[in-house]
Protein backbone atom coordinates (compact mmCIF):
# COMPACT_ATOMS: atom_id res chain seq x y z
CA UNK A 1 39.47 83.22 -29.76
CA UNK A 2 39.71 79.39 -29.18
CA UNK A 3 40.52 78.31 -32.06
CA UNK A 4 43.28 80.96 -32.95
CA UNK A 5 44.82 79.96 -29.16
CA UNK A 6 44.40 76.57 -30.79
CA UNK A 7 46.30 77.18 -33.58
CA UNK A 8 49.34 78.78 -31.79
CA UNK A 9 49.65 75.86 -29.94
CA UNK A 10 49.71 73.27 -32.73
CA UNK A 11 52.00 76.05 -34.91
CA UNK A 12 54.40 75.72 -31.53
CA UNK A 13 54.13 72.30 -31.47
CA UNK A 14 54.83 71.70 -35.24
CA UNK A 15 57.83 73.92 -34.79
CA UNK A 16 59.30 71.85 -31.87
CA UNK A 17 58.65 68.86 -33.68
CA UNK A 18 60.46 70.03 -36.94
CA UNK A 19 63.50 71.67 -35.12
CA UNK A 20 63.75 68.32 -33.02
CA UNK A 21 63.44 66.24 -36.62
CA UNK A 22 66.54 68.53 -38.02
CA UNK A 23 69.33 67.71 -36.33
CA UNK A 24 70.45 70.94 -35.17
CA UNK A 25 70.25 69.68 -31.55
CA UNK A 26 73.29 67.29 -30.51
CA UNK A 27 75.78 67.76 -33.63
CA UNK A 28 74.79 66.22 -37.03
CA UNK A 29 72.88 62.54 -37.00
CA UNK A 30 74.26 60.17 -38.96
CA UNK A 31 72.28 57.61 -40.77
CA UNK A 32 74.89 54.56 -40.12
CA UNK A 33 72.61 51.54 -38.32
CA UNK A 34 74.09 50.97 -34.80
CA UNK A 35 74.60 47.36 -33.78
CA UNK A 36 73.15 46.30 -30.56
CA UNK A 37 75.65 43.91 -28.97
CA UNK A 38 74.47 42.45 -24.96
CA UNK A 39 77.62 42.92 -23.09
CA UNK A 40 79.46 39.41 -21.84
CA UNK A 41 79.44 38.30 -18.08
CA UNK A 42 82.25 35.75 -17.65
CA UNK A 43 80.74 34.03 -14.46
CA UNK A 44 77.62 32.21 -15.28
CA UNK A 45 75.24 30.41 -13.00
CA UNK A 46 75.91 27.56 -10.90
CA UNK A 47 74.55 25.28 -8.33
CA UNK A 48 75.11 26.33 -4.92
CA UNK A 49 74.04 25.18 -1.77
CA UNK A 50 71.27 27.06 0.13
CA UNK A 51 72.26 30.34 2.63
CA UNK A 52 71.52 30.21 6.49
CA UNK A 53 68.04 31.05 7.20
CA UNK A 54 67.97 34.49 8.64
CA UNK A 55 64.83 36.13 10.36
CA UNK A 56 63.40 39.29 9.19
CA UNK A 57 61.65 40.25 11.97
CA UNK A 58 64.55 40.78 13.70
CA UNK A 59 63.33 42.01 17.14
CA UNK A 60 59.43 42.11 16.74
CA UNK A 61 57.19 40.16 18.54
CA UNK A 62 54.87 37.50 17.56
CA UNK A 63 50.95 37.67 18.56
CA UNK A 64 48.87 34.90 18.40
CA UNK A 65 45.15 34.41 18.04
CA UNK A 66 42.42 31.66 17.73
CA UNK A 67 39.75 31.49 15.81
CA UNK A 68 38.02 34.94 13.58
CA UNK A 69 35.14 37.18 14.73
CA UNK A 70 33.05 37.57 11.82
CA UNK A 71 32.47 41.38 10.65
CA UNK A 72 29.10 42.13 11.57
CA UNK A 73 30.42 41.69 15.46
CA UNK A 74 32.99 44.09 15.16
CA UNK A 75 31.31 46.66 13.09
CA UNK A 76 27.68 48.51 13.53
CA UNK A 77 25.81 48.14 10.47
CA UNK A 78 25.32 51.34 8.16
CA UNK A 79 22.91 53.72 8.47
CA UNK A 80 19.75 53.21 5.96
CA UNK A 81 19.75 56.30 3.68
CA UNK A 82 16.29 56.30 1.21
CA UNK A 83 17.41 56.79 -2.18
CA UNK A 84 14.77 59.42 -2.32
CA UNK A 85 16.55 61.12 0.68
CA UNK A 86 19.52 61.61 -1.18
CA UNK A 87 18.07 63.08 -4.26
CA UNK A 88 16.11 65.81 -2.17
CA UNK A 89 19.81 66.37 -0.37
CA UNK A 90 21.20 67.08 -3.37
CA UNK A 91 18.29 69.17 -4.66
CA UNK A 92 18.67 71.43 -1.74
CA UNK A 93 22.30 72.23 -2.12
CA UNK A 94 21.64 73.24 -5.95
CA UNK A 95 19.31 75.58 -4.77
CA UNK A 96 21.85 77.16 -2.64
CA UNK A 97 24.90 76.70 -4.90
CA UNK A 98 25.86 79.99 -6.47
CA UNK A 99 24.73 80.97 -10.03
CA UNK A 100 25.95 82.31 -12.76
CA UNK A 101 25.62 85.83 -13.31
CA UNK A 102 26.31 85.54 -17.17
CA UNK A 103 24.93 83.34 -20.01
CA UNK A 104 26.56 83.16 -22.94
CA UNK A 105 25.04 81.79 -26.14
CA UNK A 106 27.08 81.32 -28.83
């Protein structure tokens, strides 16, 4: 079943590709080479002088601190977990999880 829902889908895909490839879609191609020409700017750089200096912050308010508090002050440390711990955890739950009620073997 797999492999004929495989082979539909790379029969589809061939077909797409082929149509796309004739030129049915979008008139008839033509086989002339196209020039690439960039497009002309007439004002080029020049030096100016600098703008004003504007502020972004607009309206916000600045907040000042000395010194840092290193992280271990601010945050508890975590929680030893055994390695061990974990594995019987996860044992557990795969006892619990749900089963399969059918086994195929191909």
């Amino acid at each position: 079943m797999r492999k004929l829902f495989f082979l539909g889908v790379m029969f589809a895909f061939g077909a797409g590709c082929a149509f796309g490839q004739s030129g049915l879609i979008g008139g008839v191609m033509n086989a002339q080479p196209q020039m690439f020409t960039m497009p002309e700017h007439p004002q080029h750089a020049f030096q100016a002088g600098l703008a004003q200096e504007q502020d972004l912050r607009e309206h916000s308010e600045s907040i000042w601190a000395h010194g840092e508090r290193p992280l271990w002050e601010v945050m508890p440390a975590p929680k030893f977990v055994s390695l061990g711990e974990i594995a019987r955890a996860y044992r557990e739950e795969h006892a619990i999880a749900p089963k399969a009620s059918i086994v195929w073997k191909n």
